[in-house]
Structure formats: C-alpha cells, structure tokens
Protein backbone atom coordinates (compact mmCIF):
# COMPACT_ATOMS: atom_id res chain seq x y z
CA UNK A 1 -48.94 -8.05 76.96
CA UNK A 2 -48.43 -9.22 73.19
CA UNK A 3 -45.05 -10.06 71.53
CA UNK A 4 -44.41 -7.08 69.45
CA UNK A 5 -40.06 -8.32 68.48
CA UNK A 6 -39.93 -8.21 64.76
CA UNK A 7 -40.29 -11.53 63.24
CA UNK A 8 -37.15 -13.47 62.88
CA UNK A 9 -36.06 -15.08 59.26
CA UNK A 10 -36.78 -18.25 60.60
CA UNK A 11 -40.22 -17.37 61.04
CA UNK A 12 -40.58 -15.31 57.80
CA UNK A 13 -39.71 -18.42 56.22
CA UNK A 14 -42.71 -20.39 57.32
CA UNK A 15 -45.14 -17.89 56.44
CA UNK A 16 -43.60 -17.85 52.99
CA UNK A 17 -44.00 -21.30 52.70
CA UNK A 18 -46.78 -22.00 53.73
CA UNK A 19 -48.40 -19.33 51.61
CA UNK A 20 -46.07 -20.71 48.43
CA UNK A 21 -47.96 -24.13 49.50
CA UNK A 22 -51.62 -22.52 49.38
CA UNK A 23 -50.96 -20.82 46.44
CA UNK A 24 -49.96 -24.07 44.53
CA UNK A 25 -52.88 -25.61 45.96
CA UNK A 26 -55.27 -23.51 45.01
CA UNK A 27 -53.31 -23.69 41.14
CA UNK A 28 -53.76 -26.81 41.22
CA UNK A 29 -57.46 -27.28 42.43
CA UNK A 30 -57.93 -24.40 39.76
CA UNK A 31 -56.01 -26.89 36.77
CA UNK A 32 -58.36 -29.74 37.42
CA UNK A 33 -61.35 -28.37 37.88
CA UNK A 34 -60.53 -26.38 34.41
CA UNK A 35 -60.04 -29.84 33.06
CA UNK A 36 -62.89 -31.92 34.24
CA UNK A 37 -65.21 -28.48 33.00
CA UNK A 38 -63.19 -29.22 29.26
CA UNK A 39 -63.93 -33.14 29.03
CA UNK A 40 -67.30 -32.48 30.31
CA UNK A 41 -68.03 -30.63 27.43
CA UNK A 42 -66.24 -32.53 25.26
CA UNK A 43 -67.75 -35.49 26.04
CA UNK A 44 -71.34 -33.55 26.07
CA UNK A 45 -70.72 -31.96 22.22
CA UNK A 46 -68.99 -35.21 20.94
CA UNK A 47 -66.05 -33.72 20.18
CA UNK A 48 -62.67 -36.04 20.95
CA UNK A 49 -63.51 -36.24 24.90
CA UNK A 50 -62.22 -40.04 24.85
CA UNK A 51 -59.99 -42.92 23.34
CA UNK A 52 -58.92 -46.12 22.55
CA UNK A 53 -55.33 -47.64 22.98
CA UNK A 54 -54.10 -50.79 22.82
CA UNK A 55 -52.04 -51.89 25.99
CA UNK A 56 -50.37 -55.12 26.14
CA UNK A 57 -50.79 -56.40 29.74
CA UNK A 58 -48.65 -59.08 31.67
CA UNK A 59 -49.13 -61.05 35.18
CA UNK A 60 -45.92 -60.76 37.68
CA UNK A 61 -46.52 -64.48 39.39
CA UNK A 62 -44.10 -64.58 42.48
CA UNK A 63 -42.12 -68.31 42.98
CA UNK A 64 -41.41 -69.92 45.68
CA UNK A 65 -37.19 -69.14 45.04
CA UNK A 66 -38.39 -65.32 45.38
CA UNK A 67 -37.91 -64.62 41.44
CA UNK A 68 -41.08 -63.42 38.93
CA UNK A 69 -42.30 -65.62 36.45
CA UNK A 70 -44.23 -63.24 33.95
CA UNK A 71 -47.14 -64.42 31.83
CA UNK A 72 -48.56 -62.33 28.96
CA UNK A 73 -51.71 -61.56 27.82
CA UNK A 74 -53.43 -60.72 24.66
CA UNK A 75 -53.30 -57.16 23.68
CA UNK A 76 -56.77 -55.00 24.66
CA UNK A 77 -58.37 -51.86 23.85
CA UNK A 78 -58.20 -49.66 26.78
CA UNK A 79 -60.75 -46.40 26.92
CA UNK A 80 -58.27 -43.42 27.97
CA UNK A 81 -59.59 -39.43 28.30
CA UNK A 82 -57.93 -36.98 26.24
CA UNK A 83 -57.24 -34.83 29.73
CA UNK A 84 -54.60 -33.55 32.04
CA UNK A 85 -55.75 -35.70 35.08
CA UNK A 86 -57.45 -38.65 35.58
CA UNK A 87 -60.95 -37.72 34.86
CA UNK A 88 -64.54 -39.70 34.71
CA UNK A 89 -62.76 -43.20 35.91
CA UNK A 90 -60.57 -42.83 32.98
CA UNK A 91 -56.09 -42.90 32.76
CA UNK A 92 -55.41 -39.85 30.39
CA UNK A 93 -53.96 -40.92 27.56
CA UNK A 94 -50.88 -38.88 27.07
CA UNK A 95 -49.98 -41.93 30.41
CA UNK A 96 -51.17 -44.61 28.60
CA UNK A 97 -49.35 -43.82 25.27
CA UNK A 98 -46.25 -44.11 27.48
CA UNK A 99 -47.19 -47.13 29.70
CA UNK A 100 -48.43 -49.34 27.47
CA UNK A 101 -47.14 -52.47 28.83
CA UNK A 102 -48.74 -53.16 32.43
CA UNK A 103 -48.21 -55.26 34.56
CA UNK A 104 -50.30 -57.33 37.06
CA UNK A 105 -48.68 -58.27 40.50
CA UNK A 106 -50.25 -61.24 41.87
C-alpha cells in the first residue's frame, strides 16, 4: 500500500530545489545557446563578431628555495569574441580587457 502522509518541509525543500536547479539550468543552456546563435551571425554578416587586445604575458618559473622568479614577455595581440561566454575557441573580451596580464606557470 503507497505512502499517502503529507510531505514533510524537509522534503518540500528538495523538490524546490531541485526544480530552482533545473530551472537555472535550462536559463542558462538557453543564455549560451542565444549567444553562440548572435556571434554566429555576427561573424557570418561581418559585423563586430571578434577582436584584438593586447595582453602582456609573463612566465611564473618555480626555484629551487620554493619562491617564483617571473620573466616577461613582449606584449601580443590576442583575438577575443565580443560574447557572453567563451565561444568559437575564443576568451570574450569583456575577460580579457580585465586580465590583461597572464601569467604562465611552468
């Protein structure tokens, strides 16, 4: 014979969560693909899908007396998409306008 007790708060909790989870799931499956259909297009009518920004990159070289000697490099040209998400292979660039210096753990 089925359970058929009222569900307890504890248990109304879950299922709220776990529908809260889906939901923001689904939101954000919905965001990206909404921004890989933009850049697409973009990129398709040559209109502002990509960019270039200079970022300043530096090596992290562990020593033997466990500090980091860092070495940098010449400034490059980095190809960014103008796009919420990393699309195409690309960083978006509203990241690399703020991370401009990287660095390179070896």
């Amino acid at each position: 014979m089925p359970d058929t007790s009222p569900p307890t708060g504890q248990q109304i909790l879950a299922r709220l969560f776990v529908r809260v989870l889906l939901a923001l799931l689904v939101v954000l499956a919905l965001a990206f693909a909404v921004d890989a259909g933009i850049l697409r297009y973009r990129a398709s009518a040559n209109r502002n899908a990509f960019s270039t920004i200079t970022v300043r990159p530096f090596y992290a070289v562990p020593r033997k007396d466990k500090k980091v000697e860092y070495e940098f490099d010449d400034p490059r040209d980095q190809t960014c998409s103008n796009s919420l998400f990393p699309q195409m292979g690309y960083t978006p660039c509203w990241y690399l306008r703020r991370h401009k210096d990287q660095e390179i753990p070896l």
